[in-house]
C-alpha atoms as a PDB file:
ATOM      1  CA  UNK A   1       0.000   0.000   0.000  1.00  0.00           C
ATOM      2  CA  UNK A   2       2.778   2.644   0.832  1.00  0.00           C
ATOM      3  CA  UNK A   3       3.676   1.753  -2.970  1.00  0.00           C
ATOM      4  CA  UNK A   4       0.573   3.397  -3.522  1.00  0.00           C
ATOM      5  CA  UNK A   5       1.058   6.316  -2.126  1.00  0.00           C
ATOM      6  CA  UNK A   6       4.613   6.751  -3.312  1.00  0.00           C
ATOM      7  CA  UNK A   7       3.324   6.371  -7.281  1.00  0.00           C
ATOM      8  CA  UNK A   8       0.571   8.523  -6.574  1.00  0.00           C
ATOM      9  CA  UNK A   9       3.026  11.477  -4.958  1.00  0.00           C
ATOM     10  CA  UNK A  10       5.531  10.509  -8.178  1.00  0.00           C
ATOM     11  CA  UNK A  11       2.752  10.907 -10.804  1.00  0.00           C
ATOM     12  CA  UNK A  12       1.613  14.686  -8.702  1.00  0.00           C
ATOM     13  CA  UNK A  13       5.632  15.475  -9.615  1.00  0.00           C
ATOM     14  CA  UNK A  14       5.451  14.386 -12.457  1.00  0.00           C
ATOM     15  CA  UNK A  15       2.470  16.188 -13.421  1.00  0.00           C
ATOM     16  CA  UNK A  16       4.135  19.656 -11.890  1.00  0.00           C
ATOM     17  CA  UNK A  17       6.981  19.375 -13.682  1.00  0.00           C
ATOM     18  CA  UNK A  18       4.698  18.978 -16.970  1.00  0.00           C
ATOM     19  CA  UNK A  19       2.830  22.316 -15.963  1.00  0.00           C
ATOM     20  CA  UNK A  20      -0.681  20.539 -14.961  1.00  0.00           C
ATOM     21  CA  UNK A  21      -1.301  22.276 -11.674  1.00  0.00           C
ATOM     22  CA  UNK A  22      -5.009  21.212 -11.139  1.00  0.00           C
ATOM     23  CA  UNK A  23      -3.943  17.848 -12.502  1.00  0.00           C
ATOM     24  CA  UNK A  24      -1.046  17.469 -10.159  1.00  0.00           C
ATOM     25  CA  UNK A  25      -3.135  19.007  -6.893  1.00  0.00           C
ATOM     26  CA  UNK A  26      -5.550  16.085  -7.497  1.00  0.00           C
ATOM     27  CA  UNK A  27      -3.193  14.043  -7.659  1.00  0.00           C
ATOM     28  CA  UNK A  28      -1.681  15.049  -4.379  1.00  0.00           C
ATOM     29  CA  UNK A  29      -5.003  14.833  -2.531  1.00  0.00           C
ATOM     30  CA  UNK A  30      -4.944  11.793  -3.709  1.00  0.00           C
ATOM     31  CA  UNK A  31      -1.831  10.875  -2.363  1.00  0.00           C
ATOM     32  CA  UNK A  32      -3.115  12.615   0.986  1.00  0.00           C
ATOM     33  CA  UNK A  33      -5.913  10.139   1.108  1.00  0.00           C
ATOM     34  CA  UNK A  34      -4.037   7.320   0.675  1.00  0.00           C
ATOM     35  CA  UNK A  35      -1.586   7.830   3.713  1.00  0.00           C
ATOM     36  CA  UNK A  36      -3.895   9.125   6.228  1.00  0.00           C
ATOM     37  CA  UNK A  37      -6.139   5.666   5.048  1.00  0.00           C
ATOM     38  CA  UNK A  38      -3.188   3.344   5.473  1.00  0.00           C
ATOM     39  CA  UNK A  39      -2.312   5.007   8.886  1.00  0.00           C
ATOM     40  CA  UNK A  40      -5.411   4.045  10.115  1.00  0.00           C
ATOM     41  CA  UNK A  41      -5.537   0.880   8.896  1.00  0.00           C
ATOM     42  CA  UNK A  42      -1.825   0.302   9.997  1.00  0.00           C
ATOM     43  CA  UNK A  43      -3.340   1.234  14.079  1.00  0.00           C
ATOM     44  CA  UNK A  44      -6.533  -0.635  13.872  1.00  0.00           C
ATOM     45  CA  UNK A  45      -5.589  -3.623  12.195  1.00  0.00           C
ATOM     46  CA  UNK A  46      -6.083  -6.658  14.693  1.00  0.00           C
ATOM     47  CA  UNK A  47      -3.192  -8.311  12.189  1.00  0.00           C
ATOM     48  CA  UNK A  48      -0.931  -6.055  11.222  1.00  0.00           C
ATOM     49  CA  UNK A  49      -1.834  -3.211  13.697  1.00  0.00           C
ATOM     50  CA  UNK A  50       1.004  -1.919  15.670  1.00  0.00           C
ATOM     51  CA  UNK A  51       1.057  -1.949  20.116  1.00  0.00           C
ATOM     52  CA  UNK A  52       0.909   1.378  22.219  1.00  0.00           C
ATOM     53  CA  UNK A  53       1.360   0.016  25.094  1.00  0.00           C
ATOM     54  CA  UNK A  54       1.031   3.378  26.977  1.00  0.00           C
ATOM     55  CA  UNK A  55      -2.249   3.511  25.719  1.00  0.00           C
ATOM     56  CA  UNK A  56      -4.639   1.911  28.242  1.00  0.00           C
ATOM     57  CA  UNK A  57      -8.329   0.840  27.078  1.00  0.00           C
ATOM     58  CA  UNK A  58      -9.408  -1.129  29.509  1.00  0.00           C
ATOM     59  CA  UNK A  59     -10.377  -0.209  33.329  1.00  0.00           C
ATOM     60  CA  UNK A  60      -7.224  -0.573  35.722  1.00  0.00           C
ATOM     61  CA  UNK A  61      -7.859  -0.270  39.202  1.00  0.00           C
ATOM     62  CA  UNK A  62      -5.886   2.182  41.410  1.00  0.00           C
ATOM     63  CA  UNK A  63      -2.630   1.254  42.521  1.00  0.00           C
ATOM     64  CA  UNK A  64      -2.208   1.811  45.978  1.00  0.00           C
ATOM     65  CA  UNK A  65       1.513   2.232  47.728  1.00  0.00           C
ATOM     66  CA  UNK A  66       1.718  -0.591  49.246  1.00  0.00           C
ATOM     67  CA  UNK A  67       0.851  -2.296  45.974  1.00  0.00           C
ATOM     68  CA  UNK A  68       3.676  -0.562  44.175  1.00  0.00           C
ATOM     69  CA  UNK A  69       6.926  -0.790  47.206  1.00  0.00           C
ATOM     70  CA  UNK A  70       5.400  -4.614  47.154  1.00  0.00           C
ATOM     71  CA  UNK A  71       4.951  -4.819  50.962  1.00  0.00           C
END
């Protein structure tokens, strides 16, 4: 998919260099579209999803002290 987005962006050049603004801003949305889709697919993938860890979904209960120096 990021091969995608790469042609896409490479055809927008492309298209720049020839002189076909419109044509080349279309084609850079495009591109736009494309990465911000496989960013979301790349989090919320149950397959091929990345972890953040940090990020906590579920309910934790409160830690108390004693919980955390172990005693």
């Amino acid at each position: 998919m990021m091969f995608a987005v790469f042609v896409a962006m490479s055809f927008a050049l492309v298209l720049g260099y020839m002189g076909w603004r419109s044509a080349s801003l279309a084609s850079l949305f495009v591109c736009f579209i494309l990465a911000v889709w496989l960013f979301l697919w790349e989090i919320y993938s149950p397959e091929y999803g990345f972890r953040m860890p940090w990020i906590q979904t579920e309910l934790v209960p409160n830690a108390t002290t004693s919980d955390i120096r172990g005693a």
